[in-house]
N, C-alpha and C. Protein backbone atom coordinates (compact mmCIF):
# COMPACT_ATOMS: atom_id res chain seq x y z
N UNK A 1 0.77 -13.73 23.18
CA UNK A 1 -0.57 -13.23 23.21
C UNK A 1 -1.11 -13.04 21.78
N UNK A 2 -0.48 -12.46 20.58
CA UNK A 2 -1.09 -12.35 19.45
C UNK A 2 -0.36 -13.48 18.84
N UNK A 3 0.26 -14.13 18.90
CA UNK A 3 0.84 -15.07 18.12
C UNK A 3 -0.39 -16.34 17.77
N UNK A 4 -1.09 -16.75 18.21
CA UNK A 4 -2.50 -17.33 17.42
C UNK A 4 -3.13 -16.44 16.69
N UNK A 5 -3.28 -14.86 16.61
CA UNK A 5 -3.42 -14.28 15.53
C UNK A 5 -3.19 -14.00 14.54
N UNK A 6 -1.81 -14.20 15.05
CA UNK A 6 -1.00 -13.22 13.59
C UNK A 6 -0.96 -14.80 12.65
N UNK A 7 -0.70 -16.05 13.07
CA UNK A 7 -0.84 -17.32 12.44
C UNK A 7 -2.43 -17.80 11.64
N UNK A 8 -3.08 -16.75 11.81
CA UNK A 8 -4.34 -17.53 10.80
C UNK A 8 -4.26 -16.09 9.58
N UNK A 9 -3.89 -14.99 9.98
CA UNK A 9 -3.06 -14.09 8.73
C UNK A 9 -2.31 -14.62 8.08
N UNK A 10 -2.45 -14.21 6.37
CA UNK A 10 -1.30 -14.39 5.98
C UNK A 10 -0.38 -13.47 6.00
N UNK A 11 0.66 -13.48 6.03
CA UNK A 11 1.42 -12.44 6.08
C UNK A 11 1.53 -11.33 5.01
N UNK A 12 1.26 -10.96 4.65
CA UNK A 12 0.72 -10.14 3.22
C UNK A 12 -0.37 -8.94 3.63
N UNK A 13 -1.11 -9.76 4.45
CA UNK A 13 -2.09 -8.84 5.23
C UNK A 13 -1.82 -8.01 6.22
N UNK A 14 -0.25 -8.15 6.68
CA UNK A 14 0.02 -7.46 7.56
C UNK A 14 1.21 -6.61 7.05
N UNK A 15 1.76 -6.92 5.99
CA UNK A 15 2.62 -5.90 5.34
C UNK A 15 1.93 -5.12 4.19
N UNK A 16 1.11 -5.33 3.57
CA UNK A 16 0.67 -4.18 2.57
C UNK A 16 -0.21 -2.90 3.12
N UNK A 17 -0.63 -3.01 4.18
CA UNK A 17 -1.01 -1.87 5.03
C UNK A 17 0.09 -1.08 5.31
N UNK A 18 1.02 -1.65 5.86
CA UNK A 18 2.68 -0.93 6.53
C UNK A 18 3.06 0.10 5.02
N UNK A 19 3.18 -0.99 3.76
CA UNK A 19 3.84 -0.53 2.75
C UNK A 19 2.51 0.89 2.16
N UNK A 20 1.16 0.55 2.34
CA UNK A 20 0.55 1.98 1.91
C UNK A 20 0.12 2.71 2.62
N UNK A 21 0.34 2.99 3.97
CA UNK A 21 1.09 3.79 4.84
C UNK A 21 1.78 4.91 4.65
N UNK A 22 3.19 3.86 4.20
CA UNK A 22 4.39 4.69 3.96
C UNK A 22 4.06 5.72 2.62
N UNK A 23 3.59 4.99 1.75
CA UNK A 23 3.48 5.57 0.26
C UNK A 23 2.19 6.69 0.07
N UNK A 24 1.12 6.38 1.20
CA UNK A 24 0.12 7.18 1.44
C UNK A 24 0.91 8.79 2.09
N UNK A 25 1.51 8.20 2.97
CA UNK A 25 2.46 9.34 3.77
C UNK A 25 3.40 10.39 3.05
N UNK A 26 4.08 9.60 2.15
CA UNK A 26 5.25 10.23 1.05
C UNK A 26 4.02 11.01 0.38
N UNK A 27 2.83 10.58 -0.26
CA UNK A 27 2.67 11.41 -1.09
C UNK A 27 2.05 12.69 -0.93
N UNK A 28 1.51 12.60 0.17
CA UNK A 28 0.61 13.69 1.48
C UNK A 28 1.94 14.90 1.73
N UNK A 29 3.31 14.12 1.74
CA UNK A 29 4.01 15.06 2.00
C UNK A 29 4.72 16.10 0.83
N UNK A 30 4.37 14.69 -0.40
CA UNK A 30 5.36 16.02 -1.65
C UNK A 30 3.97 16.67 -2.57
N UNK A 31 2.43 16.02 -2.42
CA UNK A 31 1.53 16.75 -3.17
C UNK A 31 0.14 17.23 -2.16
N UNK A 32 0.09 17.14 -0.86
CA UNK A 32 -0.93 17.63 -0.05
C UNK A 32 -1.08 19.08 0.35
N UNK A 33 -2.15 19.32 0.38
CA UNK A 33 -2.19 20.57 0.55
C UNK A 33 -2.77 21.21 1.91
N UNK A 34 -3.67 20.24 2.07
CA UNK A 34 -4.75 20.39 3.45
C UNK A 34 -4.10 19.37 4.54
N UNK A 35 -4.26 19.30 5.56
CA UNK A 35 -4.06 18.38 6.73
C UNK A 35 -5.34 17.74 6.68
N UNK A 36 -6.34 17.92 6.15
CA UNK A 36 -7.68 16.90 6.04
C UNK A 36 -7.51 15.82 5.19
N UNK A 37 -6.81 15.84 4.34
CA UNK A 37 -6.46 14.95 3.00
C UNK A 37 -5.44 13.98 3.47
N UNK A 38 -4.36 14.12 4.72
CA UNK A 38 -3.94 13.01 4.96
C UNK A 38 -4.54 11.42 4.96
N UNK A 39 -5.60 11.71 5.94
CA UNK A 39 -6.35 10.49 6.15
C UNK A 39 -6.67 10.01 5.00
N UNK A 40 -7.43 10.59 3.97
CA UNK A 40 -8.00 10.40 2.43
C UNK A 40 -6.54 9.66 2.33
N UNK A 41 -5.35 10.41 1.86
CA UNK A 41 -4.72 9.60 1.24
C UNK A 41 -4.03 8.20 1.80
N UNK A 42 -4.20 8.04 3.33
CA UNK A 42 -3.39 6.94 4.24
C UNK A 42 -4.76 5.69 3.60
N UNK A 43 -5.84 6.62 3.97
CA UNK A 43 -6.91 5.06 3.64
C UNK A 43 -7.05 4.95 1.95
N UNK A 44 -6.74 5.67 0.77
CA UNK A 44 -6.51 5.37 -0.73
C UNK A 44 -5.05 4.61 -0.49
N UNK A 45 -4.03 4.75 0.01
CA UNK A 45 -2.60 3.91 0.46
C UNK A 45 -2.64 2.42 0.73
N UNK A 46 -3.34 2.53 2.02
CA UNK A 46 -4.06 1.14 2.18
C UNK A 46 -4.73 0.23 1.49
N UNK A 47 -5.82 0.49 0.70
CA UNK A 47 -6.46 -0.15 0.32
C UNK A 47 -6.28 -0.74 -1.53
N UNK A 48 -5.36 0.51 -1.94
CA UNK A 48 -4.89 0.47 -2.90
C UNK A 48 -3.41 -1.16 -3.19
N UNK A 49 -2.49 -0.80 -2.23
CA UNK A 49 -1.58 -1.72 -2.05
C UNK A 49 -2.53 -2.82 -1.46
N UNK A 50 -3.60 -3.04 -0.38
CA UNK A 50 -3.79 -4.14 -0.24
C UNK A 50 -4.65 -5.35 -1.13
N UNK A 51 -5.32 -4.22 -2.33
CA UNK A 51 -6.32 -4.79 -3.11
C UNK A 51 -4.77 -5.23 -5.05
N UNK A 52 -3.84 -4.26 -4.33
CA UNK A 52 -2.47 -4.55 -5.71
C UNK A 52 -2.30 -6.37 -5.27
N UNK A 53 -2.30 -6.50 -4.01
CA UNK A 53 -1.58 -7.95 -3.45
C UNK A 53 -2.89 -8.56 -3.98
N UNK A 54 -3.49 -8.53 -3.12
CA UNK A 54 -4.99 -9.39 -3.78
C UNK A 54 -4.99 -9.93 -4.57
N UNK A 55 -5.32 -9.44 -5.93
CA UNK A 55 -5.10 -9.41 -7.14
C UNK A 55 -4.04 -10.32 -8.03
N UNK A 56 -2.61 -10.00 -7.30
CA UNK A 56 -1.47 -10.43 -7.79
C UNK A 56 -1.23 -10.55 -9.16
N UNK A 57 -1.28 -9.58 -9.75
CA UNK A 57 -0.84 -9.00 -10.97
C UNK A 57 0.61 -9.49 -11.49
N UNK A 58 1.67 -9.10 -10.40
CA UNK A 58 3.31 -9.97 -10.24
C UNK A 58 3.20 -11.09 -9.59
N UNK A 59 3.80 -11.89 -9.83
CA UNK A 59 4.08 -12.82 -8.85
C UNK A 59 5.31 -12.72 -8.22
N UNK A 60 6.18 -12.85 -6.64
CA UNK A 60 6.78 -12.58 -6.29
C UNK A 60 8.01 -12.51 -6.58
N UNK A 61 8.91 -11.58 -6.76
CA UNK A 61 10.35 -12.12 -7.37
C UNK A 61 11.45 -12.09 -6.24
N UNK A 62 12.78 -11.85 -7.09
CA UNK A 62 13.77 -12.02 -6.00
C UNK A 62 13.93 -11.19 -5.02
N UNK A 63 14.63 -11.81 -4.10
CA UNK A 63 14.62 -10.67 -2.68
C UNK A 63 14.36 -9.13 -2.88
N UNK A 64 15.50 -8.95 -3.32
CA UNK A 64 15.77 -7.53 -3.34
C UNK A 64 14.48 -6.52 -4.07
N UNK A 65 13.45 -7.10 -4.63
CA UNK A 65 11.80 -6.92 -5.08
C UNK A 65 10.70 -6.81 -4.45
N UNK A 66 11.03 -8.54 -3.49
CA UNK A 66 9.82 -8.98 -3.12
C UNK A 66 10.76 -8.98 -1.30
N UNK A 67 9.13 -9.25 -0.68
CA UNK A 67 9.48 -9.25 0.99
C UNK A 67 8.39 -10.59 0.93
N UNK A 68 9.01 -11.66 0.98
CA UNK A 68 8.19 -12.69 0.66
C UNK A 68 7.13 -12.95 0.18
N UNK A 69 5.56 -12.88 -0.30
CA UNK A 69 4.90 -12.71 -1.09
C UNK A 69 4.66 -11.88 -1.56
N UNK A 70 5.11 -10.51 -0.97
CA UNK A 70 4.64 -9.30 -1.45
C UNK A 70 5.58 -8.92 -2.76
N UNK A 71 5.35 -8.75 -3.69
CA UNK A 71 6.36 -7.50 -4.91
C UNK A 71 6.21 -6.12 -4.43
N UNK A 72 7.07 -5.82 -3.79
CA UNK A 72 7.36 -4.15 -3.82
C UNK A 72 7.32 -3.35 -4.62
N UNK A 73 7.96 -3.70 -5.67
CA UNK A 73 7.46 -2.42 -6.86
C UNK A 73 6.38 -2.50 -7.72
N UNK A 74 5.48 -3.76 -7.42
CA UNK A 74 4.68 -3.57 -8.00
C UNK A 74 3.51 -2.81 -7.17
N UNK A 75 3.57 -3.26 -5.81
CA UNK A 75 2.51 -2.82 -5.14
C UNK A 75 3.04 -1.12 -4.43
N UNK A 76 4.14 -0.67 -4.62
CA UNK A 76 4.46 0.65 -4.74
C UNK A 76 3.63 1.16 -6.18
N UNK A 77 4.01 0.95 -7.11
CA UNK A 77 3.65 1.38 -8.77
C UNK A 77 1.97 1.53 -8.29
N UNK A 78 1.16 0.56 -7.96
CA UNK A 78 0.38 0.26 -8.35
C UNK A 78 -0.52 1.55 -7.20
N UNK A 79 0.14 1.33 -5.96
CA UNK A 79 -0.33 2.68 -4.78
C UNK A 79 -0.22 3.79 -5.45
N UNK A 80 0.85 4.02 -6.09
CA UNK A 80 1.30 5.82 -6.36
C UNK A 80 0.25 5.56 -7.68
N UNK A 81 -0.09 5.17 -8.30
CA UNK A 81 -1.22 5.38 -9.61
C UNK A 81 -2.57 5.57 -9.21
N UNK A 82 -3.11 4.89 -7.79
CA UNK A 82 -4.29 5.11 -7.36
C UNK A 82 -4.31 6.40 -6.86
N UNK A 83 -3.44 6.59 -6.41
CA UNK A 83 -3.04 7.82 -5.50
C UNK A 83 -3.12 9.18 -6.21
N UNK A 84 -2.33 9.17 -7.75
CA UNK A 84 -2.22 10.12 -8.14
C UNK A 84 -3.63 10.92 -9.57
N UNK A 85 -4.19 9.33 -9.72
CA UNK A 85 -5.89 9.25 -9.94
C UNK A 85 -6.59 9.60 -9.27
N UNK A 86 -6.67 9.64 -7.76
CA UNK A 86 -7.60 10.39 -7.19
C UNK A 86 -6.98 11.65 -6.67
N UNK A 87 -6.24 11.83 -6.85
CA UNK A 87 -5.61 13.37 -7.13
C UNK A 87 -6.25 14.22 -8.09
N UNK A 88 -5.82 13.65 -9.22
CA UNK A 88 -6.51 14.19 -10.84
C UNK A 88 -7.66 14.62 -10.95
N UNK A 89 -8.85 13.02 -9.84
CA UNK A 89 -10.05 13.70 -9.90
C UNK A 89 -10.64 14.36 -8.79
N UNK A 90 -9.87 14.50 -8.14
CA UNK A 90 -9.99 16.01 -6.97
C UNK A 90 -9.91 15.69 -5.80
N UNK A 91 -10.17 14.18 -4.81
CA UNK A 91 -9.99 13.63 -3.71
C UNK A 91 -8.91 14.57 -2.99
């Protein structure tokens, strides 16, 4: 049933949401203060890692880095800096 969908995605589009998610989530949990600010930070998570891929600043490296096009630490690095910028300026 989704499999003609998920094939005109690239796959990138469906893992950098997952990955600023997670990193939106972690950081809600070690610097949040309000339960209103989750969402703020799940959609700065998202959009942050999905606009890091975009971009492609790294290009993909070896496994243990990358999850096939994606660079993990870069598009981790690059979430937790948006993240902790709109922290700074009060989000």
């Amino acid at each position: 049933m989704l499999d003609p969908s998920l094939a005109v995605l690239p796959p990138w589009l469906l893992i950098t949401p997952l990955i600023g998610v997670i990193h939106g989530s972690l950081f809600f949990l070690i610097v949040g203060r309000r339960p209103s600010s989750l969402p703020v930070y799940l959609a700065l998570g998202i959009a942050a890692a999905s606009l890091a891929q975009a971009v492609q600043l790294v290009p993909p490296g070896p496994p243990p880095f990358s999850l096939g096009e994606v660079h993990l630490v870069a598009i981790s690095v690059a979430t937790w800096a948006v993240m902790v910028a709109s922290r700074i300026l009060g989000l």
